[in-house]
N, C-alpha and C. Protein backbone atom coordinates (compact mmCIF):
# COMPACT_ATOMS: atom_id res chain seq x y z
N UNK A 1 -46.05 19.92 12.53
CA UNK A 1 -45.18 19.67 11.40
C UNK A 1 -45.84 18.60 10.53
N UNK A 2 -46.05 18.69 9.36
CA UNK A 2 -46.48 18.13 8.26
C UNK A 2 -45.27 16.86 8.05
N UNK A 3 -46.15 15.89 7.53
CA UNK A 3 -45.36 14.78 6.93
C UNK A 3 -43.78 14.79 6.03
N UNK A 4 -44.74 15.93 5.51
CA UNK A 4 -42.97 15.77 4.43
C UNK A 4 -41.87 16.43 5.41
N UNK A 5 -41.80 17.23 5.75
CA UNK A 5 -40.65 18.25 6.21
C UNK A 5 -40.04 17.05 7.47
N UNK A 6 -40.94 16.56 8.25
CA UNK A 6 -40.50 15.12 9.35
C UNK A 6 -39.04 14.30 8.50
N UNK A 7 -40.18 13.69 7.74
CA UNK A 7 -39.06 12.65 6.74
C UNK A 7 -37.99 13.49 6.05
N UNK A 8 -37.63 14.86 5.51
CA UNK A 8 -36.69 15.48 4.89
C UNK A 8 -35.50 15.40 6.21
N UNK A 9 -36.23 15.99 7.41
CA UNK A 9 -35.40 16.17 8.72
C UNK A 9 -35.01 15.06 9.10
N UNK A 10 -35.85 13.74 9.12
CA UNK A 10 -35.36 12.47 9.30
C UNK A 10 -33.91 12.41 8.00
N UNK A 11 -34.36 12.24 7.12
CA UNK A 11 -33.55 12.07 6.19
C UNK A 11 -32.40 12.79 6.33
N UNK A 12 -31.87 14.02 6.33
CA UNK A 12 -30.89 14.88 6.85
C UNK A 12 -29.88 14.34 8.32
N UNK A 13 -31.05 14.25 8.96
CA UNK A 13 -30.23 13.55 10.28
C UNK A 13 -29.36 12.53 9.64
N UNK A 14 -29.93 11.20 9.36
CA UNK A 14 -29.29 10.31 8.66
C UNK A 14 -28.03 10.37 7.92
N UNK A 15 -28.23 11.40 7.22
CA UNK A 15 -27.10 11.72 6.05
C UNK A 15 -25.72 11.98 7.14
N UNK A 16 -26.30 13.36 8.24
CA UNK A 16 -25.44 13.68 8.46
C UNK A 16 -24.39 13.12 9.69
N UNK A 17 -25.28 11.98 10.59
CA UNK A 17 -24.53 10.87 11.50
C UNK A 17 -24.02 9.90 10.45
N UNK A 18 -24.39 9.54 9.41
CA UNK A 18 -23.73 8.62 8.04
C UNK A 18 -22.46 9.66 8.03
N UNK A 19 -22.38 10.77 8.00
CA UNK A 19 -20.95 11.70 7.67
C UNK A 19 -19.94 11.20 8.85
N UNK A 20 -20.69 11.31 10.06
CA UNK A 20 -20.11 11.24 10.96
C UNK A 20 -19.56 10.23 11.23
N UNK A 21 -20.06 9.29 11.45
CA UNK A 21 -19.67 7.86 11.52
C UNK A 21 -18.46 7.65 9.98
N UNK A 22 -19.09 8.02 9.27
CA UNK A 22 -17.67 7.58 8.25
C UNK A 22 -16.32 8.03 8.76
N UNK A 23 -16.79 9.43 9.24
CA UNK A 23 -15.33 10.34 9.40
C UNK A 23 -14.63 9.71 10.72
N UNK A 24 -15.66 9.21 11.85
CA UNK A 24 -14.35 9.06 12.83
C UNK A 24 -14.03 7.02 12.52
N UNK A 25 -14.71 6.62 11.46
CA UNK A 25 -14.32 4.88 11.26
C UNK A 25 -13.55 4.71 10.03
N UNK A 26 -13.27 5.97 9.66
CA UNK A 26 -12.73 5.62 8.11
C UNK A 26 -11.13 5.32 8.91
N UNK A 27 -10.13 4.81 7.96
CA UNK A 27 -8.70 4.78 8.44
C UNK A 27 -7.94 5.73 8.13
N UNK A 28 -7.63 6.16 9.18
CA UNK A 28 -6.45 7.44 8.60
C UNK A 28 -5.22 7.10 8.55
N UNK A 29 -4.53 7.95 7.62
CA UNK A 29 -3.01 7.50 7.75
C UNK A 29 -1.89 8.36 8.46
N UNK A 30 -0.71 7.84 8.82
CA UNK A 30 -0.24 8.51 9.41
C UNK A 30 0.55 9.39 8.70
N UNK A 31 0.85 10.62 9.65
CA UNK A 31 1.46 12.06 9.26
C UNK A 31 2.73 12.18 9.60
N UNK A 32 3.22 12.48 9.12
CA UNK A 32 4.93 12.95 9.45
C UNK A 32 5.14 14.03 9.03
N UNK A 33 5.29 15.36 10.30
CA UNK A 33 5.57 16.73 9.55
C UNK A 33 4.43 17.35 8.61
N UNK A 34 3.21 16.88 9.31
CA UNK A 34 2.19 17.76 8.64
C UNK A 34 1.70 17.20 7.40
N UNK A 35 2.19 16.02 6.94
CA UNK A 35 1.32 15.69 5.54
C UNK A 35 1.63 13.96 5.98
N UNK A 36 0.59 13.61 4.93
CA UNK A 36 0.42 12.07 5.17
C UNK A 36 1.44 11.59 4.59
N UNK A 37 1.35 10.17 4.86
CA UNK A 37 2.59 9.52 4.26
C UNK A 37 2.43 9.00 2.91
N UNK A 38 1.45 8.92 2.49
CA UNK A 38 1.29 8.62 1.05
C UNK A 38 2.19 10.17 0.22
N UNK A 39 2.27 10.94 0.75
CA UNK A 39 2.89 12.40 0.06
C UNK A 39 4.20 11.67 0.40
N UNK A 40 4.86 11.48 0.91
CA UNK A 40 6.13 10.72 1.38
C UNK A 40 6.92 9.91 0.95
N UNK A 41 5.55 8.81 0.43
CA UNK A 41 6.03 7.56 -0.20
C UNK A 41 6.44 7.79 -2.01
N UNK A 42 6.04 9.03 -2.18
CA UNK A 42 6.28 9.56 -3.59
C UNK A 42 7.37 9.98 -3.80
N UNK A 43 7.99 10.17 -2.95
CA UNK A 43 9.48 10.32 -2.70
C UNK A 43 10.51 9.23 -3.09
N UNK A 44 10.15 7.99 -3.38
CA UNK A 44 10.33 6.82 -4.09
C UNK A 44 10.23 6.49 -5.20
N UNK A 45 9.11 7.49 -6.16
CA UNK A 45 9.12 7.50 -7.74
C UNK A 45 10.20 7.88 -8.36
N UNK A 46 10.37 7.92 -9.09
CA UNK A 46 11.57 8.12 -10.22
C UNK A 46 11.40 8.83 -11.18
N UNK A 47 10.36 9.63 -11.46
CA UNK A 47 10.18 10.76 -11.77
C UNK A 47 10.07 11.82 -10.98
N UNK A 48 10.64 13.13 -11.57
CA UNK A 48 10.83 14.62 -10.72
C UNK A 48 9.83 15.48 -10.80
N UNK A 49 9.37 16.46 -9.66
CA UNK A 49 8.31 17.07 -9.34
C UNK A 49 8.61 17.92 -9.09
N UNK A 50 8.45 19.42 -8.78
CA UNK A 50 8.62 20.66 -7.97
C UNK A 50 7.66 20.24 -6.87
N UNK A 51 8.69 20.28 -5.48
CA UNK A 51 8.09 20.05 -3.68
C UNK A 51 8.15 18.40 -3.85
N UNK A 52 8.61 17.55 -4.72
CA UNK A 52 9.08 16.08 -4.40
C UNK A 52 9.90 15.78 -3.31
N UNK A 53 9.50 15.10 -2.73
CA UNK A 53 9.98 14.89 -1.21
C UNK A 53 11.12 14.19 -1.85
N UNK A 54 12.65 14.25 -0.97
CA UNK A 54 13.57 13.79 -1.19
C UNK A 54 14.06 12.13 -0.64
N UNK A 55 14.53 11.33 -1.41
CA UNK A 55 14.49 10.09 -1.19
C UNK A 55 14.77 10.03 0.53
N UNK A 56 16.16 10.65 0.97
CA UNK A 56 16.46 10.25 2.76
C UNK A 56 15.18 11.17 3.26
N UNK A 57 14.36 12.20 3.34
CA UNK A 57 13.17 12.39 3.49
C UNK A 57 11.87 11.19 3.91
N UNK A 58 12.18 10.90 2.78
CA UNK A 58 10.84 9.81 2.62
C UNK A 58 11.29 8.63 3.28
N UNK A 59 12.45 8.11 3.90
CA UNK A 59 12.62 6.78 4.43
C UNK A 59 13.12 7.97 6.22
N UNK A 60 13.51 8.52 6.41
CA UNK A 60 12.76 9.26 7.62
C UNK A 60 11.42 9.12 8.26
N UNK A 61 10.87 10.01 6.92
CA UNK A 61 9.10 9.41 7.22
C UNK A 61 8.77 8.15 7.61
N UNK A 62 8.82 7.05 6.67
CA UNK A 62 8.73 5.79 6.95
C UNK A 62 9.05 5.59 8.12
N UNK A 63 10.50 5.73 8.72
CA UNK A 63 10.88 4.93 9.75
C UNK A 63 10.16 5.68 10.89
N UNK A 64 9.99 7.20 11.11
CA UNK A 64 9.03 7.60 12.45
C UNK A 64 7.53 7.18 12.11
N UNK A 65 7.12 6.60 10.68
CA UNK A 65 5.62 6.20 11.50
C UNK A 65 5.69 4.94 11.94
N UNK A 66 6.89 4.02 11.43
CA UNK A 66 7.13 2.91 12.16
C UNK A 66 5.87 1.54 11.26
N UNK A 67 5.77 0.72 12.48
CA UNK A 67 4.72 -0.28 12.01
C UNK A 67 3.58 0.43 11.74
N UNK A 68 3.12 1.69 11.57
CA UNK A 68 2.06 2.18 11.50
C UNK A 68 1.90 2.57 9.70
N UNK A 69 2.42 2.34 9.40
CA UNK A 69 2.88 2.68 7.45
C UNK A 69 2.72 1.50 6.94
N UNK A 70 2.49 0.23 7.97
CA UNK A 70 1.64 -1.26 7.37
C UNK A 70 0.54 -1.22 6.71
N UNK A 71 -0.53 -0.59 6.85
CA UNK A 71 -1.52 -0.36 5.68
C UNK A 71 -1.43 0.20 4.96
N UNK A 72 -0.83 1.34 4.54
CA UNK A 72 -0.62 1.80 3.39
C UNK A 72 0.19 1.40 2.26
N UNK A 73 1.66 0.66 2.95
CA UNK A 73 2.36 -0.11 2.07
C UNK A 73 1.76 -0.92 1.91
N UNK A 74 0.97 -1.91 2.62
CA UNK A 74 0.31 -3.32 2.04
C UNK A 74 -0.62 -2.71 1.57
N UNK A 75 -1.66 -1.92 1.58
CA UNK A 75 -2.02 -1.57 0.38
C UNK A 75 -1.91 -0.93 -1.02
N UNK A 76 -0.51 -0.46 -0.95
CA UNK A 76 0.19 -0.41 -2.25
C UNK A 76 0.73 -1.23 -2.93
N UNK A 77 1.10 -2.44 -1.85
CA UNK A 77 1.84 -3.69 -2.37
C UNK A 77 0.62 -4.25 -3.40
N UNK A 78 -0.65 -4.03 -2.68
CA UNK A 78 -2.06 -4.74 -3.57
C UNK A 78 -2.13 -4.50 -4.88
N UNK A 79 -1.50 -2.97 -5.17
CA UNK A 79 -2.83 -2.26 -6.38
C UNK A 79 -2.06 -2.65 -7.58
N UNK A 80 -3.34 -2.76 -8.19
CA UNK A 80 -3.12 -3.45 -9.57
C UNK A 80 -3.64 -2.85 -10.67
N UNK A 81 -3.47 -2.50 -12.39
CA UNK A 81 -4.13 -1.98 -13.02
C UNK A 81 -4.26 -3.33 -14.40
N UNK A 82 -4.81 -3.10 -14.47
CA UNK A 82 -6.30 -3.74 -15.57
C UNK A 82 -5.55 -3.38 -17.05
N UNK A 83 -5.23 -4.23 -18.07
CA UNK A 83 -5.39 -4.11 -18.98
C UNK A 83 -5.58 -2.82 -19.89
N UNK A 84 -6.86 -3.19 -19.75
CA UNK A 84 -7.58 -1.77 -19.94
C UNK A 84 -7.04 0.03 -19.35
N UNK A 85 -6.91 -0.17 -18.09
CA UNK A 85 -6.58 0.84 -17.50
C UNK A 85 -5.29 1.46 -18.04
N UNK A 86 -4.47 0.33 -18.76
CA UNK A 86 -2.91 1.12 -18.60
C UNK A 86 -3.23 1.66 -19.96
N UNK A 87 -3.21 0.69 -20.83
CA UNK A 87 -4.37 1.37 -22.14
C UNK A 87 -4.43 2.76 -22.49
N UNK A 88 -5.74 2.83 -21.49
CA UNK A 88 -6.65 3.81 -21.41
C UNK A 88 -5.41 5.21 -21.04
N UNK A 89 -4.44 5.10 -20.17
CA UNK A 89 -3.81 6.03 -19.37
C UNK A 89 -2.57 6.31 -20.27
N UNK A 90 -2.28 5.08 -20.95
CA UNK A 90 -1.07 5.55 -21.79
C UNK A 90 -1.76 6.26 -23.16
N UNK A 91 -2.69 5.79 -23.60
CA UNK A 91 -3.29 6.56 -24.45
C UNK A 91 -3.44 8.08 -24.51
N UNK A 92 -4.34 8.00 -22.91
CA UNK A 92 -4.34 9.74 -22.62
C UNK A 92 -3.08 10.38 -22.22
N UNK A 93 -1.86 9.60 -22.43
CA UNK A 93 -0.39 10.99 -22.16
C UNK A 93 -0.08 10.80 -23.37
N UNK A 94 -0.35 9.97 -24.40
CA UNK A 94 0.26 10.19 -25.81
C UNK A 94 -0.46 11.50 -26.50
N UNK A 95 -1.76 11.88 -25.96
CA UNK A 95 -2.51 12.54 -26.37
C UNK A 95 -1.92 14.10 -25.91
N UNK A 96 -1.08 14.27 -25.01
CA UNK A 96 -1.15 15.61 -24.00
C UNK A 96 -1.93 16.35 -23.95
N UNK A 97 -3.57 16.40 -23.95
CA UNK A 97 -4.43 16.99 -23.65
C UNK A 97 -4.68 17.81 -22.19
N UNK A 98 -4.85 16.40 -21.40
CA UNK A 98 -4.30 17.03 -20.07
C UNK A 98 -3.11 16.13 -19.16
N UNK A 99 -2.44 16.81 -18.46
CA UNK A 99 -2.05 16.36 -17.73
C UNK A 99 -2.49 15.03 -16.89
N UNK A 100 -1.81 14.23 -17.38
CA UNK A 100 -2.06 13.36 -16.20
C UNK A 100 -1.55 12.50 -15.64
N UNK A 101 -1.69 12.60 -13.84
CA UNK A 101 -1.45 12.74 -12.87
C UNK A 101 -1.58 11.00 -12.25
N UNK A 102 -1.19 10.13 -12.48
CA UNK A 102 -1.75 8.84 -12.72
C UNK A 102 -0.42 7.83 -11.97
N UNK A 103 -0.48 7.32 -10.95
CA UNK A 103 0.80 6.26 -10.43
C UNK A 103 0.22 4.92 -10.85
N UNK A 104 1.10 4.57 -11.29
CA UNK A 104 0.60 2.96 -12.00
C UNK A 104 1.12 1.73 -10.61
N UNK A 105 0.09 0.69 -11.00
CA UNK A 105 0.45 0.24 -9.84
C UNK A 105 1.68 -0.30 -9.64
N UNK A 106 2.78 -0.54 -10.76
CA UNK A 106 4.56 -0.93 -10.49
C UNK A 106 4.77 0.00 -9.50
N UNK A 107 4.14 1.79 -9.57
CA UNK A 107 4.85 2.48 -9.55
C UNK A 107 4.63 2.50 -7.62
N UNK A 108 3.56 2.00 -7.62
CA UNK A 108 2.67 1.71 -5.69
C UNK A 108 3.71 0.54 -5.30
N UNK A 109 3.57 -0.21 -6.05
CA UNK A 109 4.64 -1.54 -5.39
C UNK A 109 5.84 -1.37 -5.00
N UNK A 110 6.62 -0.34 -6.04
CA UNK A 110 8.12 -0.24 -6.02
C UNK A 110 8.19 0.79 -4.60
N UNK A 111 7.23 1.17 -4.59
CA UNK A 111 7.35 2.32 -3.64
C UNK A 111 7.53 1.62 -2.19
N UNK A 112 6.45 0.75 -2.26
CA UNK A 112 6.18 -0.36 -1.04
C UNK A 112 7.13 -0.45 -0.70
N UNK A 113 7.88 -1.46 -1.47
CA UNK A 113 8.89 -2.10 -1.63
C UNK A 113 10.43 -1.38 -0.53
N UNK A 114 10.04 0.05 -1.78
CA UNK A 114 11.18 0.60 -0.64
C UNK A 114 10.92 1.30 0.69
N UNK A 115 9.56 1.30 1.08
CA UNK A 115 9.18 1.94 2.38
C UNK A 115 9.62 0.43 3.79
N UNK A 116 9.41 -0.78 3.06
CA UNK A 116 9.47 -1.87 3.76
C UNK A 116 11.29 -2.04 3.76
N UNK A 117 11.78 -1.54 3.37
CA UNK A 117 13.43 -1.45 3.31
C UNK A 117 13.36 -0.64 4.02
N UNK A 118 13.11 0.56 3.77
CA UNK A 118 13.24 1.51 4.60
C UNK A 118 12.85 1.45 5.85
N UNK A 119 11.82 0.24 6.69
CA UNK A 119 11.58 0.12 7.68
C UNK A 119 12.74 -0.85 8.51
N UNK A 120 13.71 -1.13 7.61
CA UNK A 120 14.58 -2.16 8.09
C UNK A 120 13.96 -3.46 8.81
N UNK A 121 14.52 -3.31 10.49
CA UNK A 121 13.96 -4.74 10.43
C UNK A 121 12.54 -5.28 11.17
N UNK A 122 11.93 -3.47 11.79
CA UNK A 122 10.62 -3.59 11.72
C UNK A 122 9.61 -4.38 10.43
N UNK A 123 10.26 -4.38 9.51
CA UNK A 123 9.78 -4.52 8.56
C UNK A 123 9.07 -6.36 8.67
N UNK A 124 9.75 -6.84 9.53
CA UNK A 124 9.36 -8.43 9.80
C UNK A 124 8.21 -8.84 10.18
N UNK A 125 7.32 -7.73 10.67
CA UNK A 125 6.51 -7.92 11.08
C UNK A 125 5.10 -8.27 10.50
N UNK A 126 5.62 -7.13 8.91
CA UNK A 126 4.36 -7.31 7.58
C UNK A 126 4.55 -8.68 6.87
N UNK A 127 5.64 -9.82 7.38
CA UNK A 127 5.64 -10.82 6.85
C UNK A 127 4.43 -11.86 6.72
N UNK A 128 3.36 -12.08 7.54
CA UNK A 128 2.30 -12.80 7.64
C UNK A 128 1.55 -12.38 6.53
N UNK A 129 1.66 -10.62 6.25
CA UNK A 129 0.31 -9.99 5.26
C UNK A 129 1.14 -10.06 3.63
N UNK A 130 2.50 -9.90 3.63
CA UNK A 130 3.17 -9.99 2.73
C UNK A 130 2.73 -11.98 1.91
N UNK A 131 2.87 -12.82 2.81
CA UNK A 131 2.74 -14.21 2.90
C UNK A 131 0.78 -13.95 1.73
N UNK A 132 0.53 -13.61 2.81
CA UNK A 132 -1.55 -13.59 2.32
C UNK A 132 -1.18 -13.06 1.04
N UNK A 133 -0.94 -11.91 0.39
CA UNK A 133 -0.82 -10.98 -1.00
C UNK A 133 -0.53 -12.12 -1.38
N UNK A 134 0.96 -13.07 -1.43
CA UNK A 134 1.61 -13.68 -2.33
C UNK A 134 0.29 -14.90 -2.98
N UNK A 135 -0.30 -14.92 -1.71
CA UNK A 135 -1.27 -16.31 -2.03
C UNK A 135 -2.43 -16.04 -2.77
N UNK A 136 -2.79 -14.50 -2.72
CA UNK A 136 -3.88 -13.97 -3.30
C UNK A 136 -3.61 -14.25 -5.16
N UNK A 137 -2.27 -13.90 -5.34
CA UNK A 137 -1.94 -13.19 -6.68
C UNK A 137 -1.63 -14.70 -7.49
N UNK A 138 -2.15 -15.68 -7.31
CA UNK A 138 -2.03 -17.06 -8.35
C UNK A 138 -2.16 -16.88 -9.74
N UNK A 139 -3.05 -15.97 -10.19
CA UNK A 139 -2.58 -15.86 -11.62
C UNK A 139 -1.40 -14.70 -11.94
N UNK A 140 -1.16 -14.36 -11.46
CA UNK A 140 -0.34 -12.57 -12.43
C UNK A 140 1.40 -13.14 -11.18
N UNK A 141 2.10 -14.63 -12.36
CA UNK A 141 3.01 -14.67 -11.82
C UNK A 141 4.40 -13.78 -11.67
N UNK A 142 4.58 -12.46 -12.35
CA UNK A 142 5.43 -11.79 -11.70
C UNK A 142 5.38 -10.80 -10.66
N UNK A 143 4.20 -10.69 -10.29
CA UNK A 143 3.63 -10.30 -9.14
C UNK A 143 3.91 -11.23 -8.00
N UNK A 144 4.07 -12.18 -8.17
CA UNK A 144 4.18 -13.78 -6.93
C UNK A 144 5.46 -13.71 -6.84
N UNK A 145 6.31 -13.30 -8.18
CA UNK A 145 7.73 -13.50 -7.75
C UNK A 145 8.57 -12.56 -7.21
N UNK A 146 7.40 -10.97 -7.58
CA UNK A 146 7.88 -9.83 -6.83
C UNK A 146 7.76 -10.45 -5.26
N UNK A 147 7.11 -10.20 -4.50
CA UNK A 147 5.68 -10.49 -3.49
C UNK A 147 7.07 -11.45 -3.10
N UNK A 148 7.26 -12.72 -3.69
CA UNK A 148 8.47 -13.44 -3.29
C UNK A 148 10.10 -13.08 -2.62
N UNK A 149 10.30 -12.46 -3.50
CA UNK A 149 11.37 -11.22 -3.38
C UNK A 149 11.47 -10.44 -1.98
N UNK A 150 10.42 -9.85 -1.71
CA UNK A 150 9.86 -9.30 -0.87
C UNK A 150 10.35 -9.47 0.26
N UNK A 151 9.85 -10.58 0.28
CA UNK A 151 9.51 -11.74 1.57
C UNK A 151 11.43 -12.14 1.83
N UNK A 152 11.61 -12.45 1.10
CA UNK A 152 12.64 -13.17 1.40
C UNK A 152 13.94 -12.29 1.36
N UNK A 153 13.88 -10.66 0.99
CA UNK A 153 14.34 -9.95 1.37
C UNK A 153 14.77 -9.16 3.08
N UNK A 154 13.06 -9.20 3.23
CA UNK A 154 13.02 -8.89 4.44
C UNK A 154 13.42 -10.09 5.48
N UNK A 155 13.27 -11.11 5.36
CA UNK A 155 13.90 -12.20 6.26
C UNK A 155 15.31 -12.25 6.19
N UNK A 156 16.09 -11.59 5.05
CA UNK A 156 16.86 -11.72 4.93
C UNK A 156 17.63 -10.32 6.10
N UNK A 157 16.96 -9.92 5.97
CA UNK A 157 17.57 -8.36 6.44
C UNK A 157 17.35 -8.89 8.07
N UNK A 158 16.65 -9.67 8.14
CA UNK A 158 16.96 -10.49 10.03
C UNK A 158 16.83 -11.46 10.12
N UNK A 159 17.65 -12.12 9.09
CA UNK A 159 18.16 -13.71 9.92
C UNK A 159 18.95 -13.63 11.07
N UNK A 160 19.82 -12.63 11.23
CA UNK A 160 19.87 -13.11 13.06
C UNK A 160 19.00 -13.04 13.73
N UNK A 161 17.91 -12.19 13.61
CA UNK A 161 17.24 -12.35 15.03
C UNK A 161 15.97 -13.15 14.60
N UNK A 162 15.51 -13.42 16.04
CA UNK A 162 14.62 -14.39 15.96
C UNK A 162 12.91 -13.74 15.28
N UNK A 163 12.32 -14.71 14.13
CA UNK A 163 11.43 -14.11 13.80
C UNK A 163 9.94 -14.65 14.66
N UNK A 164 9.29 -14.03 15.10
CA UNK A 164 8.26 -14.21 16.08
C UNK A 164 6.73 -14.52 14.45
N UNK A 165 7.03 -15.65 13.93
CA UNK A 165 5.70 -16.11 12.85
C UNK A 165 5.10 -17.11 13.33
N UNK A 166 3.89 -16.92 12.95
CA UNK A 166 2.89 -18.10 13.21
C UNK A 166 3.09 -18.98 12.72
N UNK A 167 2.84 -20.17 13.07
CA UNK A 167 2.88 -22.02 12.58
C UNK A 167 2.51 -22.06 10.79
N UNK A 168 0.88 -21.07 10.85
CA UNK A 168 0.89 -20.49 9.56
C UNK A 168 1.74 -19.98 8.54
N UNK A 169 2.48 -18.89 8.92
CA UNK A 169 3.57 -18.48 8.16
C UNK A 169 4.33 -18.95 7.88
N UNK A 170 4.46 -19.71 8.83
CA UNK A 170 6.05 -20.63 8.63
C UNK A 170 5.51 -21.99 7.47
N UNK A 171 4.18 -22.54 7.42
CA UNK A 171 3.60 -23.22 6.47
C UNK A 171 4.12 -22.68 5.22
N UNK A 172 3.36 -21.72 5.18
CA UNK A 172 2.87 -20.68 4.07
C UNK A 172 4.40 -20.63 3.09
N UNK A 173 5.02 -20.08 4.12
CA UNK A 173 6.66 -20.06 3.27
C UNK A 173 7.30 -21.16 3.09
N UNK A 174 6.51 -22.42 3.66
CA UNK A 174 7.74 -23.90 3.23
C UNK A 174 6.32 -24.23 1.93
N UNK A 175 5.25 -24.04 1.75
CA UNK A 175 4.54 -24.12 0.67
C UNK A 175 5.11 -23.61 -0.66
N UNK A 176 5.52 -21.70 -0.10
CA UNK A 176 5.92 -21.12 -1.20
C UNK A 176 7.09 -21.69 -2.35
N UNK A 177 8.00 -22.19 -1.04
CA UNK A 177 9.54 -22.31 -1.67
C UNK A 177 9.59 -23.76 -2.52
N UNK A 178 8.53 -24.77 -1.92
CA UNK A 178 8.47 -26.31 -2.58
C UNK A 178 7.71 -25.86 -3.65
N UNK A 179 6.85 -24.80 -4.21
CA UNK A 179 6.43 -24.67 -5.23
C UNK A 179 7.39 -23.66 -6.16
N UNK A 180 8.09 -22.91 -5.66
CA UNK A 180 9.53 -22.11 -6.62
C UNK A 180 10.26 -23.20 -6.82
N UNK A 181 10.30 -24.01 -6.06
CA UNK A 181 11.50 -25.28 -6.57
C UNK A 181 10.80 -26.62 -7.83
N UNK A 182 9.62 -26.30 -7.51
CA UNK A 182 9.14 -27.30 -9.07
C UNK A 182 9.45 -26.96 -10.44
């Protein structure tokens, strides 16, 4: 075997354990009834779809994947759009050229929002990562006061029972509240 065809086959190998390795390290999300839960959590928008999952649907979902719907809501709680982006997106539906298919990030948060209700009082548990977001978001303060909301919703939904937070958290939230009170 000649030089080149080695390195093409080298190269190929590579590509295709790079496939591999992505596919079994990437994060998957969880399924309820055959589709992921991000299809689920759309069930929370406020606009209507043909096959829109129905609101008691979608907090079903939620509650059988349980604490396992923590990354996806905290990463919806994250997403954010740019200036630019909403711009750019409201521009292209004034246009109706094409369709488009576009969740803004209010529209990821609100969703959060109600998947973490919908988890009731599992929901106590995303309080540490809920705490981190709030601290991340120092400039874009109605985001801090959503993120705030949040937080103090879900504690609210179990002040009887005892909340199991780190020394941290419990910082974190006597930080938060002496700075809402300035």
């Amino acid at each position: 075997m000649t030089k080149r065809p080695r390195i093409a086959l080298a190269f190929l190998l590579v590509v295709a354990l790079g496939g591999v390795a992505w596919q079994a390290l990437r994060q998957r999300e969880p399924i309820y009834q055959g589709k992921p839960l991000s299809f689920w959590l759309k069930g929370f928008q406020l606009d209507d779809w043909p096959g829109k999952p129905g609101f008691d649907q979608t907090c079903e979902a939620v509650r059988e994947t349980g604490t396992n719907s923590f990354p996806i809501l905290l990463h919806m709680f994250r997403a954010r759009d740019s200036d630019l982006k909403r711009n750019v997106i409201s521009f292209g539906r004034k246009l109706h050229l094409t369709k488009l298919e576009y969740t803004t990030a209010d529209s990821q948060q609100w969703a959060a929002r109600q998947g973490f209700f919908a988890l009731g009082k599992n929901a106590k548990y995303a309080v540490p990562a809920l705490v981190e977001i709030y601290e991340e978001r120092t400039a874009q303060s109605e985001l801090k006061s959503h993120c705030l909301g949040y937080i103090a919703e879900i504690l609210e939904s179990v002040k009887d029972e005892d909340i199991d937070a780190s020394e941290d958290v419990v910082k974190a939230l006597k930080r938060i509240l002496a700075q809402r009170h300035r």
